[in-house]
Protein backbone atom coordinates (compact mmCIF):
# COMPACT_ATOMS: atom_id res chain seq x y z
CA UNK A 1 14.45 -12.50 13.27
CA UNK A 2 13.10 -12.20 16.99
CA UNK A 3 15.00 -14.36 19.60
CA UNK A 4 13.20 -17.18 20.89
CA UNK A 5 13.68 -18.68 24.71
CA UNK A 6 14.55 -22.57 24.46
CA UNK A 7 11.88 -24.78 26.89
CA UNK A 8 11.54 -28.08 27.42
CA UNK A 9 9.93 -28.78 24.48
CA UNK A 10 12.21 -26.81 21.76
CA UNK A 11 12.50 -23.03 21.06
CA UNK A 12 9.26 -21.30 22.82
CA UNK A 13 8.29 -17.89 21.24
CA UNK A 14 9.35 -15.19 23.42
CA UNK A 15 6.49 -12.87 22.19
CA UNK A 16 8.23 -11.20 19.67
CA UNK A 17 6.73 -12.75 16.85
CA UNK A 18 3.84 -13.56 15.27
CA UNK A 19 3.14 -17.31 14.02
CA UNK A 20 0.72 -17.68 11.63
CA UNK A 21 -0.17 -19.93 8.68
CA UNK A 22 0.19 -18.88 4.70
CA UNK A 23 -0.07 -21.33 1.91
CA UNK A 24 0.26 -23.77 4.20
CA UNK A 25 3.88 -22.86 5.43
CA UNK A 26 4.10 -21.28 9.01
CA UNK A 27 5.65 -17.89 8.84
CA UNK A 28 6.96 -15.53 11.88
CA UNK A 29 5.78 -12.04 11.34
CA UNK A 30 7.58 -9.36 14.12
CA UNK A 31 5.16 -8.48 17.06
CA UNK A 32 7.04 -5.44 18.69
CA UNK A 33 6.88 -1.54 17.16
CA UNK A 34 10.71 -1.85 16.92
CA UNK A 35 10.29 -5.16 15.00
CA UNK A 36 7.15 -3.95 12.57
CA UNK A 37 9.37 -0.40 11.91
CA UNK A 38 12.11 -2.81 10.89
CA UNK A 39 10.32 -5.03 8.75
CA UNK A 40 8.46 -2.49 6.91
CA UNK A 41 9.46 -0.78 3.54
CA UNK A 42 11.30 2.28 4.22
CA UNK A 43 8.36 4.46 2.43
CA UNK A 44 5.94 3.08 4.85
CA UNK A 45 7.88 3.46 8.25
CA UNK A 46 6.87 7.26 8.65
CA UNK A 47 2.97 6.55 8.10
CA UNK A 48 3.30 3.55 10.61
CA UNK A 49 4.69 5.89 13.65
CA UNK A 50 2.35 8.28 13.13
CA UNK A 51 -0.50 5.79 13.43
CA UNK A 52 0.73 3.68 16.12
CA UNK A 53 1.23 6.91 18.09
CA UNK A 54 -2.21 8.02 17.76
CA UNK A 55 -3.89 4.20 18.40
CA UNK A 56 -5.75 3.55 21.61
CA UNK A 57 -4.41 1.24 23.95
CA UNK A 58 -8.10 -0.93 22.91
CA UNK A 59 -6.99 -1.03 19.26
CA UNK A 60 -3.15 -1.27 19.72
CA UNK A 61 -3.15 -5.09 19.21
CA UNK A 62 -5.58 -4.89 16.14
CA UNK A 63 -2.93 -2.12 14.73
CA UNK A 64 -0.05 -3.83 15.01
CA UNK A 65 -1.21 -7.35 13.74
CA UNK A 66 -2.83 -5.31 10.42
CA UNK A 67 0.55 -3.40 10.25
CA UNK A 68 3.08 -6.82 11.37
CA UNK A 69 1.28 -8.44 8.04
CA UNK A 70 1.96 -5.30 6.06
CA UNK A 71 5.56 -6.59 6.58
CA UNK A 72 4.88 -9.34 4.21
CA UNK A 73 2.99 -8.82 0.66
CA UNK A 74 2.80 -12.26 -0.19
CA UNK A 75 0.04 -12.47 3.08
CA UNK A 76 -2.21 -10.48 1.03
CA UNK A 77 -1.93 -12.11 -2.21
CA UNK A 78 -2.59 -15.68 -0.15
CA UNK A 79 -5.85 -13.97 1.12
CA UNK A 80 -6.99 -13.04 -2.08
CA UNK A 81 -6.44 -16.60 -3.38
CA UNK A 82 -8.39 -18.09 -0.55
CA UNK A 83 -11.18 -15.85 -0.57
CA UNK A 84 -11.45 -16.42 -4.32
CA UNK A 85 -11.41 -19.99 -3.74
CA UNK A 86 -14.14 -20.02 -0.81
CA UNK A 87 -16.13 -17.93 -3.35
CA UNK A 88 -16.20 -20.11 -6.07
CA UNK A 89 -17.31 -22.97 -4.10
CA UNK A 90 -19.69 -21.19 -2.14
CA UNK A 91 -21.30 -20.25 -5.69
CA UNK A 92 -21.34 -23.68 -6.79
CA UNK A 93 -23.32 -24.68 -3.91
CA UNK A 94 -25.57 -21.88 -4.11
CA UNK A 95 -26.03 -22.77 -7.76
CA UNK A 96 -26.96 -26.57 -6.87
CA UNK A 97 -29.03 -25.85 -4.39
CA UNK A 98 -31.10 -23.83 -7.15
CA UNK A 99 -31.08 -26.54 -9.14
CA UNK A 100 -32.52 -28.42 -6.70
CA UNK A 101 -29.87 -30.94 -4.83
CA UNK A 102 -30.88 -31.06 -1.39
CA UNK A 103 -29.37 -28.63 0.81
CA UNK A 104 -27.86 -30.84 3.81
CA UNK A 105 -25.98 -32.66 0.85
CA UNK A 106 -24.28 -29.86 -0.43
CA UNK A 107 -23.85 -27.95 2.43
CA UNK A 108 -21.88 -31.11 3.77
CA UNK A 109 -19.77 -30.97 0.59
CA UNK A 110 -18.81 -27.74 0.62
CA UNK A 111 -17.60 -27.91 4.41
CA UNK A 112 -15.38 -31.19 3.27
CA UNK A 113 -14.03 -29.74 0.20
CA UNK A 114 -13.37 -26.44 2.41
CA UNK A 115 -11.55 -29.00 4.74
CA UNK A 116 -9.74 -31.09 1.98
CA UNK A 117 -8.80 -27.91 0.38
CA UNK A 118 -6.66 -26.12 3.05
């Protein structure tokens, strides 16, 4: 992976890499065009130059975070799972409050089992 600079405090990303959370593990996607190309699967390499060469500079960062998590499948499979999840509670809740349990109650336990959840 992406070399990282070593501070006071322990390695210090150099900007190479993206840190980000999935199922609760912290994962380094690549933040460069070299890095993404690299990462990619060979079949989608092609498609990736072509639209990182026609991106505005004001979308370039949007691109290549949507592109740096292409490098990684499992990112959208962990997305689906936790908008399913946020779904289903946020249709329970809906469903008690038609059923008449005050609203400040469940709203406040929907936001902890969001919180106990992740």
């Amino acid at each position: 992976m992406d070399e990282h600079i070593e501070g006071p405090d322990g390695p210090q990303d150099d900007g190479r890499t993206i840190r980000t959370v999935v199922d609760g593990t912290w994962i380094e996607l690549p933040a460069t065009i070299g890095g993404i190309r690299a990462a990619l699967p060979a079949e989608l390499r092609d498609e990736f130059g072509k639209v990182i060469e026609e991106t505005p500079a004001g979308e370039m960062l949007a691109t290549m975070v949507r592109w740096s998590r292409a490098t990684r499948p499992d990112i959208e499979e962990a997305d689906r799972r936790a908008h399913d999840r946020v779904k289903a509670l946020t249709d329970e809740a809906e469903a008690r409050i038609i059923l008449g349990e005050d609203q400040n109650v469940v709203q406040r336990d929907l936001h902890e089992r969001l919180r106990d959840d992740s």
